[in-house]
N, C-alpha and C. Protein backbone atom coordinates (compact mmCIF):
# COMPACT_ATOMS: atom_id res chain seq x y z
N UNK A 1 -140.62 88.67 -314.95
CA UNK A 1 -140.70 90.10 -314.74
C UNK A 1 -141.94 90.68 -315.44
N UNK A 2 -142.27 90.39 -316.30
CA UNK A 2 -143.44 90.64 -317.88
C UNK A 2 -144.48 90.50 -316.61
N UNK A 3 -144.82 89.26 -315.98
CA UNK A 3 -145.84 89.11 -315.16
C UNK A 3 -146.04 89.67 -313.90
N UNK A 4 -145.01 90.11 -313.47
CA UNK A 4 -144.88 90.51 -312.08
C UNK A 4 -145.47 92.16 -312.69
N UNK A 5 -144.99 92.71 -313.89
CA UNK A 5 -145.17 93.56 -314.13
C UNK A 5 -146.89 93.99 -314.50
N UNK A 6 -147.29 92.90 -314.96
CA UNK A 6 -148.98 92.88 -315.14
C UNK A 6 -149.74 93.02 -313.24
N UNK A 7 -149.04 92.89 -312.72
CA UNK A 7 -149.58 91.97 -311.41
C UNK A 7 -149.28 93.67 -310.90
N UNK A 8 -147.76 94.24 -311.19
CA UNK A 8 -148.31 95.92 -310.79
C UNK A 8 -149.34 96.66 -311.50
N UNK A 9 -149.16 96.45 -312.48
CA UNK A 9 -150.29 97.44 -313.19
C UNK A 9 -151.57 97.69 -312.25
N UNK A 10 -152.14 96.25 -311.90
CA UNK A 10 -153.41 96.18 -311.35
C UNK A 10 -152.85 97.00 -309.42
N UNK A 11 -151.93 96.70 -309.39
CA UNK A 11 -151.13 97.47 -308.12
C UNK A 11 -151.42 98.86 -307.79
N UNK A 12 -151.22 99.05 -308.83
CA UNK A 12 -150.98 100.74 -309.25
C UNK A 12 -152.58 101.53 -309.73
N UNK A 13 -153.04 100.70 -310.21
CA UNK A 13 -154.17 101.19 -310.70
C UNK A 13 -155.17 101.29 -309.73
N UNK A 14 -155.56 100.18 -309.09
CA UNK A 14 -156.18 100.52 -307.44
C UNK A 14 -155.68 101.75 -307.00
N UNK A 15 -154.26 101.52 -306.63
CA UNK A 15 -153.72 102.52 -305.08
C UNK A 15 -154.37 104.03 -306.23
N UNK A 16 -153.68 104.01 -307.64
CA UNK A 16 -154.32 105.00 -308.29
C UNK A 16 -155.71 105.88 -308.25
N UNK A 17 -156.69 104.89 -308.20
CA UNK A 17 -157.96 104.88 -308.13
C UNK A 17 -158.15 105.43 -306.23
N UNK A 18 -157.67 104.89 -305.24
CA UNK A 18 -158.21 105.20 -303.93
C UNK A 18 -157.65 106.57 -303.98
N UNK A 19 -155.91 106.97 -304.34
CA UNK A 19 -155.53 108.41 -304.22
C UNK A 19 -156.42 109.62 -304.79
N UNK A 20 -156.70 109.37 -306.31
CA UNK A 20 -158.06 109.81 -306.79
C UNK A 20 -159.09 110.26 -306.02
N UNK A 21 -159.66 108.89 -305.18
CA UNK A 21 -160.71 109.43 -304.60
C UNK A 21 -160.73 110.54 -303.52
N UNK A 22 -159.27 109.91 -302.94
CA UNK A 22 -158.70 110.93 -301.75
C UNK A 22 -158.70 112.59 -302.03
N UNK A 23 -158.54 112.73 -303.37
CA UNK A 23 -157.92 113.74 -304.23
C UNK A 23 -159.29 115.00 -304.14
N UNK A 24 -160.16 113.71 -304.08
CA UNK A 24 -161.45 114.38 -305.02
C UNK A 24 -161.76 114.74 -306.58
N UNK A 25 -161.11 114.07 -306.98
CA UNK A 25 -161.23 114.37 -308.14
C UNK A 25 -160.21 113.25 -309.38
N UNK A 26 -159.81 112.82 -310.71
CA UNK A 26 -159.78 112.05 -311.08
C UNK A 26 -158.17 112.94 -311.81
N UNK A 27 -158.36 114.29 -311.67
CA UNK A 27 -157.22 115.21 -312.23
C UNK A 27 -156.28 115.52 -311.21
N UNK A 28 -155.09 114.99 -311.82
CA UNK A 28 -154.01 115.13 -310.59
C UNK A 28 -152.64 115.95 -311.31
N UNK A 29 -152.22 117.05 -310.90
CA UNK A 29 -151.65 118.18 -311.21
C UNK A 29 -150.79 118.88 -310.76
N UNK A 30 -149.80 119.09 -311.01
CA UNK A 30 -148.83 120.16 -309.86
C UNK A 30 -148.18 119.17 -308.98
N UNK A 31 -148.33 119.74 -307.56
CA UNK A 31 -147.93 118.58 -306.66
C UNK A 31 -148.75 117.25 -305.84
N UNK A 32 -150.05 117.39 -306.22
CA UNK A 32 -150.47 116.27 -306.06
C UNK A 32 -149.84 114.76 -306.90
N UNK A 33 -149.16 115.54 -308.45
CA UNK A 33 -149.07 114.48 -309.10
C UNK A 33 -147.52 114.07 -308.90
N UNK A 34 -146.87 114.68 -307.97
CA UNK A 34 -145.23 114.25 -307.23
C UNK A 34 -146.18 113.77 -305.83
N UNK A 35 -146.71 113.92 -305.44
CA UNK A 35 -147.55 113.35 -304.24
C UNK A 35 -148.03 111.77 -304.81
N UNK A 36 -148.41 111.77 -305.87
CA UNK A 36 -149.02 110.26 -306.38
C UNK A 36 -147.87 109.26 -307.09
N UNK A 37 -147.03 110.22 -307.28
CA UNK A 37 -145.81 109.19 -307.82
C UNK A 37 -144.94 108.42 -306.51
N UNK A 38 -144.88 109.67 -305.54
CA UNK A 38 -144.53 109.20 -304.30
C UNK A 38 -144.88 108.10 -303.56
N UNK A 39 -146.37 108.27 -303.52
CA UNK A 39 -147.13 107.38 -303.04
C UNK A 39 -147.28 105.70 -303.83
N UNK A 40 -147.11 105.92 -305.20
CA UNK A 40 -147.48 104.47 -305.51
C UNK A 40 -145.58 103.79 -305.37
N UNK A 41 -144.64 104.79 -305.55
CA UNK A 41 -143.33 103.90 -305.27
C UNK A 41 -143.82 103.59 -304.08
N UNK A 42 -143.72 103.94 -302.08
CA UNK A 42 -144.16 103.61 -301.63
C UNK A 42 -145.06 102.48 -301.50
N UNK A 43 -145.89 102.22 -302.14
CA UNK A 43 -146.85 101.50 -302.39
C UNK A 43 -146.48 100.00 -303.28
N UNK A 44 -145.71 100.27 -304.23
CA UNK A 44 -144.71 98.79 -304.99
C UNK A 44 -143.78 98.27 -303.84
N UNK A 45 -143.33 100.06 -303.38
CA UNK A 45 -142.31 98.89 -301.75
C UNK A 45 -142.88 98.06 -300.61
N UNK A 46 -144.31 98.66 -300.95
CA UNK A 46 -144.50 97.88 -299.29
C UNK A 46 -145.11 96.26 -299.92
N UNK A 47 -145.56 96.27 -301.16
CA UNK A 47 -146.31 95.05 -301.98
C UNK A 47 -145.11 93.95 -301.53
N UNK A 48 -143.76 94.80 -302.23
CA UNK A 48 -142.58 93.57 -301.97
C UNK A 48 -142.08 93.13 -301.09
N UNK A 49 -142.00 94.27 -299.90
CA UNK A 49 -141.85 94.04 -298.87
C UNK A 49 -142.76 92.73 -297.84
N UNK A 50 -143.64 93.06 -298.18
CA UNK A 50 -144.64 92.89 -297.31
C UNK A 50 -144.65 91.25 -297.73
N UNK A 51 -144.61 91.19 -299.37
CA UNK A 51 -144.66 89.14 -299.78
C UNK A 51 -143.47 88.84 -299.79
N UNK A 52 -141.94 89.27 -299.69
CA UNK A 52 -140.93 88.75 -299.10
C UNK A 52 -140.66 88.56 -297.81
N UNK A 53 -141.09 89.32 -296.90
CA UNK A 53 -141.00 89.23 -295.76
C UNK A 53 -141.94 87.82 -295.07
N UNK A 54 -143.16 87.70 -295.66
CA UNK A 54 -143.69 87.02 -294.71
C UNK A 54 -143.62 85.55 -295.60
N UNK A 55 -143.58 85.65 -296.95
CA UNK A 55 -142.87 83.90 -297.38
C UNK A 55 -141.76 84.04 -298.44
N UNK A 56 -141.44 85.09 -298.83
CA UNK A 56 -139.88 85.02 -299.60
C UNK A 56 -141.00 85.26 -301.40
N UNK A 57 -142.42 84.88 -301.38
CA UNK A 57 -142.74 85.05 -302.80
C UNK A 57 -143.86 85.83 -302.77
N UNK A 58 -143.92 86.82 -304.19
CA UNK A 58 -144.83 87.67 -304.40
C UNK A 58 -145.57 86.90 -305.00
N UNK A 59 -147.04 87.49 -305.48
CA UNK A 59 -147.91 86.02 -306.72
C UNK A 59 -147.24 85.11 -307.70
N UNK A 60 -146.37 86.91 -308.62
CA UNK A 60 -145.67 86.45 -309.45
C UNK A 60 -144.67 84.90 -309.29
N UNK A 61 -144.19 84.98 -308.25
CA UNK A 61 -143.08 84.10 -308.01
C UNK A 61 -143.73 82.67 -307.35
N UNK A 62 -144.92 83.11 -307.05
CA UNK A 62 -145.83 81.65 -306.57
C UNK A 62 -146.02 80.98 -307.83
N UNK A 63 -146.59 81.72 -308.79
CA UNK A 63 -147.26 81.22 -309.70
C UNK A 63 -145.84 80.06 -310.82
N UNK A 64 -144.46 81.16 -310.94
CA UNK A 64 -143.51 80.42 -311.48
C UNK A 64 -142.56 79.86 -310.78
N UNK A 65 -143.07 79.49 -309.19
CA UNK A 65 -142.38 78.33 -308.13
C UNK A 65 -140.97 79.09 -308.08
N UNK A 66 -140.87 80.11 -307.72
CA UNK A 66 -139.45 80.76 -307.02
C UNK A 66 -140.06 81.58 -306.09
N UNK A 67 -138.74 81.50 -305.14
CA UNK A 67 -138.63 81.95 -303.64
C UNK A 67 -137.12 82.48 -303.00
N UNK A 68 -137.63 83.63 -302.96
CA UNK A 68 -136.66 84.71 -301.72
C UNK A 68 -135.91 84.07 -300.89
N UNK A 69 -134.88 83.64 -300.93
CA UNK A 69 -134.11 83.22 -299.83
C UNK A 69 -133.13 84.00 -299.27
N UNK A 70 -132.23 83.70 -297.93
CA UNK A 70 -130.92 84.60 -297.53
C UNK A 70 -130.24 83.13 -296.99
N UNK A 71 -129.44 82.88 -297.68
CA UNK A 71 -128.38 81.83 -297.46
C UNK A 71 -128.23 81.48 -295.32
N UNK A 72 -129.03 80.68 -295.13
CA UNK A 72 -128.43 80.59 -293.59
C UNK A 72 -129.50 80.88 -293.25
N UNK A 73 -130.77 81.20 -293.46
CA UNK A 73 -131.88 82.06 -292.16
C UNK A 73 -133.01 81.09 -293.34
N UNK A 74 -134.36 81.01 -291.73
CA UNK A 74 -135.31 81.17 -292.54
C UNK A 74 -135.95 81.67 -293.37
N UNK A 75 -136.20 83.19 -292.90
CA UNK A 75 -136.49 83.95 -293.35
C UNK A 75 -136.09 85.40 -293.82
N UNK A 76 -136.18 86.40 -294.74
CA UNK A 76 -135.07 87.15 -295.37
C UNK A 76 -135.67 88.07 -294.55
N UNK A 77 -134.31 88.40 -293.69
CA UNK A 77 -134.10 89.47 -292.63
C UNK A 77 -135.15 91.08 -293.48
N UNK A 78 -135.48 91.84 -292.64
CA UNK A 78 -135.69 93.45 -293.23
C UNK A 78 -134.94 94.10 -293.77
N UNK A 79 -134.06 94.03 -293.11
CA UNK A 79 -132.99 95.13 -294.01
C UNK A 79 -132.15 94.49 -294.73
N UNK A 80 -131.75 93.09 -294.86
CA UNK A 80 -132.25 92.16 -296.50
C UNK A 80 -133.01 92.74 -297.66
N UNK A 81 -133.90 92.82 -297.25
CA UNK A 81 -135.39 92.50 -298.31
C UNK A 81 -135.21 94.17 -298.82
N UNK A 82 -134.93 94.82 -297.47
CA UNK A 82 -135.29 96.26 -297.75
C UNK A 82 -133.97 96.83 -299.11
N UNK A 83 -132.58 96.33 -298.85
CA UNK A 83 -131.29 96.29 -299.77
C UNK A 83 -131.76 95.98 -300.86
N UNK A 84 -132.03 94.91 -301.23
CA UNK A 84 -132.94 94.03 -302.31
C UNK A 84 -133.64 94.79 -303.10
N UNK A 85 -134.64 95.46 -302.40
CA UNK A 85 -135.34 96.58 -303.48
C UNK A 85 -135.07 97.36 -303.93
N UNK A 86 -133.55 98.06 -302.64
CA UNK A 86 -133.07 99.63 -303.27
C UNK A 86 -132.15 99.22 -304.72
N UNK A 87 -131.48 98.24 -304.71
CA UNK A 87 -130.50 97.13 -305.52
C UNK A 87 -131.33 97.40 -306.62
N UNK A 88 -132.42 96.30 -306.73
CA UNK A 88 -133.28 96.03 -307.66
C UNK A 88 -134.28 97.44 -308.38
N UNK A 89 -134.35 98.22 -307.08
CA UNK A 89 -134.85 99.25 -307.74
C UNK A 89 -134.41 100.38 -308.87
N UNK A 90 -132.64 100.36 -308.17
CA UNK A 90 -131.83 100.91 -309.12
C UNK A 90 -131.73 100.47 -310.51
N UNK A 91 -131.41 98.80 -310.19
CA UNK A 91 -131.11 98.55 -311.86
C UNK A 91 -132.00 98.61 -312.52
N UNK A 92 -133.21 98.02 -311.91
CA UNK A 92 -134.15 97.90 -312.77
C UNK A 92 -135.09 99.56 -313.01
N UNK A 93 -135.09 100.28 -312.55
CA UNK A 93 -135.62 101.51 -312.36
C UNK A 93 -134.50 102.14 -313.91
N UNK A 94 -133.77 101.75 -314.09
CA UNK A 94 -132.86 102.48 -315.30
C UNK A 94 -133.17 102.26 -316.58
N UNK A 95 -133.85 100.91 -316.11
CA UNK A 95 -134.76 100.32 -317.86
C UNK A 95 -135.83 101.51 -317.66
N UNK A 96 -136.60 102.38 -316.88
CA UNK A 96 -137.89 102.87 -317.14
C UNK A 96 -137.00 103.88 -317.57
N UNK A 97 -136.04 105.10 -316.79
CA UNK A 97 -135.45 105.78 -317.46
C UNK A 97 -135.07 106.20 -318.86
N UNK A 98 -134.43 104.59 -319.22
CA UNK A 98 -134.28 104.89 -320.64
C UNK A 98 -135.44 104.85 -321.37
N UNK A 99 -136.32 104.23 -321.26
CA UNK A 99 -137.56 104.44 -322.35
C UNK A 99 -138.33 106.00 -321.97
N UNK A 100 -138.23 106.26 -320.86
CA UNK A 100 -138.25 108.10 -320.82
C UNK A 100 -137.17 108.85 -321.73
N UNK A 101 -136.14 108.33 -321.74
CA UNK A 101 -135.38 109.14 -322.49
C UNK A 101 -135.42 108.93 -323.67
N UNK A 102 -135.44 108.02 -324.10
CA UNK A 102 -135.56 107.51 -325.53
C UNK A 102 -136.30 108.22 -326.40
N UNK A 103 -137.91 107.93 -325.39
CA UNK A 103 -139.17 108.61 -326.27
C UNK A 103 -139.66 109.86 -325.60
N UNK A 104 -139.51 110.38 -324.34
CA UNK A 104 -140.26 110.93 -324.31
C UNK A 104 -139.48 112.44 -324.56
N UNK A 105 -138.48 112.09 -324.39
CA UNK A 105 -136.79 113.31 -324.13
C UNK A 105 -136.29 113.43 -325.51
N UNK A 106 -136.62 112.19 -326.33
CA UNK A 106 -135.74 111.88 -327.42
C UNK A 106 -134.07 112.36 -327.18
N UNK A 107 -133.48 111.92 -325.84
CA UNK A 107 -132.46 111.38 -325.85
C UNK A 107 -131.99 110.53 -325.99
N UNK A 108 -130.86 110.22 -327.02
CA UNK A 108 -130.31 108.94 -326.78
C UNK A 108 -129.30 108.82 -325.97
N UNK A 109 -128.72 109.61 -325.70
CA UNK A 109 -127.37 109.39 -324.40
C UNK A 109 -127.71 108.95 -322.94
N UNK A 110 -128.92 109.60 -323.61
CA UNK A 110 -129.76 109.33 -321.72
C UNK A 110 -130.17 107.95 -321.64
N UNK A 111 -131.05 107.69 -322.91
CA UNK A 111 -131.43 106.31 -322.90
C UNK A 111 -130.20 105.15 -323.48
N UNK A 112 -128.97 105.38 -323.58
CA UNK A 112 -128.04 104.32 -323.55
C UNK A 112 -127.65 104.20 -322.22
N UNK A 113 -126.63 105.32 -322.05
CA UNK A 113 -126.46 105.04 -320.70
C UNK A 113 -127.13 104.06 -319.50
N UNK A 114 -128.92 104.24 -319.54
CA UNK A 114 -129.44 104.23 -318.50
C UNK A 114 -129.70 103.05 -318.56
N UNK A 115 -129.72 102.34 -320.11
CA UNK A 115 -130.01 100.94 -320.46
C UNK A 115 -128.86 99.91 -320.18
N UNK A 116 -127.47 101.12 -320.38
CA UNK A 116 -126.08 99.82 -319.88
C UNK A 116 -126.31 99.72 -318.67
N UNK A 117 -126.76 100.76 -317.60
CA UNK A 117 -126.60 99.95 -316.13
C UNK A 117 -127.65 99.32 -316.06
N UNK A 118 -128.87 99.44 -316.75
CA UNK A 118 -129.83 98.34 -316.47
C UNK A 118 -129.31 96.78 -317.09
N UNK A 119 -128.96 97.10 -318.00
CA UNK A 119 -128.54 95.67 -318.59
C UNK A 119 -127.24 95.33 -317.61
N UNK A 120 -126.68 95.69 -316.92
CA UNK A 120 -125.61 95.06 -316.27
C UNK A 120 -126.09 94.18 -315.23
N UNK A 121 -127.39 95.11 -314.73
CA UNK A 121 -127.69 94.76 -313.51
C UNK A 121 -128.52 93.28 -313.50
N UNK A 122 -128.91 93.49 -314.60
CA UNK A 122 -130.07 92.35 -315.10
C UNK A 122 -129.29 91.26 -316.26
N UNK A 123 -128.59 91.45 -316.68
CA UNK A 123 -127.77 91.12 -317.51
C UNK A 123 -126.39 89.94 -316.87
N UNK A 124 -126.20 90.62 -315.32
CA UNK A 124 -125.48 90.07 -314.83
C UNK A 124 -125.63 87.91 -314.83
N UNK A 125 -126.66 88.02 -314.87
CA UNK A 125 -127.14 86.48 -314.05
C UNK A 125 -126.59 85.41 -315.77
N UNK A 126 -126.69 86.30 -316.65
CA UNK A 126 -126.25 85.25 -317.79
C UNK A 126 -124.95 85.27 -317.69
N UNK A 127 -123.80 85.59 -316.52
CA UNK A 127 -122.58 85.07 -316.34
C UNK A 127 -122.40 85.15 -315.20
N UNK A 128 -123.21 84.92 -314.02
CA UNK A 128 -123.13 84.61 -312.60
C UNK A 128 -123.21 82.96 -312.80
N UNK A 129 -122.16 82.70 -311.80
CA UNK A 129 -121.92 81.52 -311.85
C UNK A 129 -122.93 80.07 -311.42
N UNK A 130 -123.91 81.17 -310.27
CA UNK A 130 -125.18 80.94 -309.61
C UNK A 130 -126.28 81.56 -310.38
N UNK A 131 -126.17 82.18 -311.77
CA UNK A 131 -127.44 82.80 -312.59
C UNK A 131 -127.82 83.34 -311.58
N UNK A 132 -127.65 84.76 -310.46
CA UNK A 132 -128.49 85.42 -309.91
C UNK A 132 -128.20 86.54 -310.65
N UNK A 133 -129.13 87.69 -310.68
CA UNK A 133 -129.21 88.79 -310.60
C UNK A 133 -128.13 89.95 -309.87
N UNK A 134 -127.64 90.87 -310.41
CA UNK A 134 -126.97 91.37 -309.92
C UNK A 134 -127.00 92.02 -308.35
N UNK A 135 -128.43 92.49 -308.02
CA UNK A 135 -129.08 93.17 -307.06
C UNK A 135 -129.36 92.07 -306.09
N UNK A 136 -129.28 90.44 -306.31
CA UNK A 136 -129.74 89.29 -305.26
C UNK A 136 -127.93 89.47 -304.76
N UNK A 137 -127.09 89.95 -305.97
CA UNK A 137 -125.59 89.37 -305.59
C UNK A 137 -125.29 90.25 -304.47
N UNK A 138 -125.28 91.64 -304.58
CA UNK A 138 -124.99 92.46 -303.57
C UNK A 138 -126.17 92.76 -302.54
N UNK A 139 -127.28 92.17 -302.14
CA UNK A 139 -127.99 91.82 -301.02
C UNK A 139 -127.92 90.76 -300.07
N UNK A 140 -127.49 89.98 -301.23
CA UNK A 140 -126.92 88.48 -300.39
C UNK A 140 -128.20 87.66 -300.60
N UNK A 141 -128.97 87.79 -301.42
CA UNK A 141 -130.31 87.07 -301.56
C UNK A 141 -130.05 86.09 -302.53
N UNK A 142 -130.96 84.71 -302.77
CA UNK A 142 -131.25 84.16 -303.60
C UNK A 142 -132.38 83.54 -304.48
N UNK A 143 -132.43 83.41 -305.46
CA UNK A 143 -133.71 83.03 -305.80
C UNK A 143 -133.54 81.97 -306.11
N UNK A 144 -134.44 81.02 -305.99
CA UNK A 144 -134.30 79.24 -305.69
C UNK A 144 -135.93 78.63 -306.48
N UNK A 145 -136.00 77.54 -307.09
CA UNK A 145 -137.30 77.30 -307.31
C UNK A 145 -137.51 76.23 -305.93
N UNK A 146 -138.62 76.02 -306.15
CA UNK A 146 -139.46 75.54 -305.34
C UNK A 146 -140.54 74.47 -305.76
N UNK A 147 -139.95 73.17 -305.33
CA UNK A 147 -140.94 71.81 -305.84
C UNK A 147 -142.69 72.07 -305.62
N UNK A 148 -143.24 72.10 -306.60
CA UNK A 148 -144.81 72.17 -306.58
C UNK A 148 -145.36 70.54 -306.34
N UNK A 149 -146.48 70.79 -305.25
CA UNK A 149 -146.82 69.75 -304.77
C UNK A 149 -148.39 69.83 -306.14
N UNK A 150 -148.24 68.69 -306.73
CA UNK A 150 -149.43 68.98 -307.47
C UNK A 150 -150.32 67.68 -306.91
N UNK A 151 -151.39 67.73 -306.85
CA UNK A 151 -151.99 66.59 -306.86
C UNK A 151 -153.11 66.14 -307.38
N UNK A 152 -153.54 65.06 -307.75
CA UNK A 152 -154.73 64.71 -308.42
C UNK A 152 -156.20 64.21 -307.35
């Protein structure tokens, strides 16, 4: 996740940089800047979309030999992949929450709360019987490694 997460940064920082230019300007304010938040979620969905759909792995998951599967199919249906993110987006979207709340709200109710459903969601796979993820469990997805052909 740490890496997948480096691999958005540079995601975000492009699409960042072209909206900018779109913008005219480098200051984004008011509703341009609910316009740019819009746009880069958008923009993380279509990244995942777009490398699950056509081989089941994003870089991230090339690089540490795991792959997108749906039990029975070649390939992970759309509205699979598309479940998958809203799933994944939830739980994992609750870890950013709480560190908004934490620090930026200095709530802590906000940031417990938001951290138990993240930790459930993510938390789940250290007592799934199959170690998946909570969000692969209710999509029906799996994540599987994948033998690397290395050669000399």
């Amino acid at each position: 996740m740490a890496y997948e997460g480096v691999l958005l940064f540079a995601v975000a920082f492009v699409a960042t940089w072209l909206f900018q230019f779109a913008a005219g300007g480098a200051v984004v304010e008011g509703w341009q800047r609910t316009a740019l938040q819009v746009y880069l979620v958008a923009v993380f969905a279509a990244y995942f979309l777009w490398c699950w759909l056509r081989g089941g792995q994003t870089l991230a998951m090339k690089t540490w030999g795991i792959r997108l599967v749906a039990p029975g199919r070649n390939r992970v249906p759309a509205r699979v992949a598309l479940a998958r993110l809203a799933f994944a987006g939830f739980f994992i979207g609750a870890f950013g929450v709480a560190v908004v709340g934490a620090f930026v709200h200095h709530n802590p109710w906000l940031a417990f709360v938001t951290l138990a459903v993240s930790g459930i969601g993510l938390g789940w796979a250290l007592f799934d019987r199959d170690r998946q993820f909570l969000h692969d469990r209710l999509a029906g997805t799996r994540l599987v490694l994948v033998e690397k052909n290395i050669s000399l």
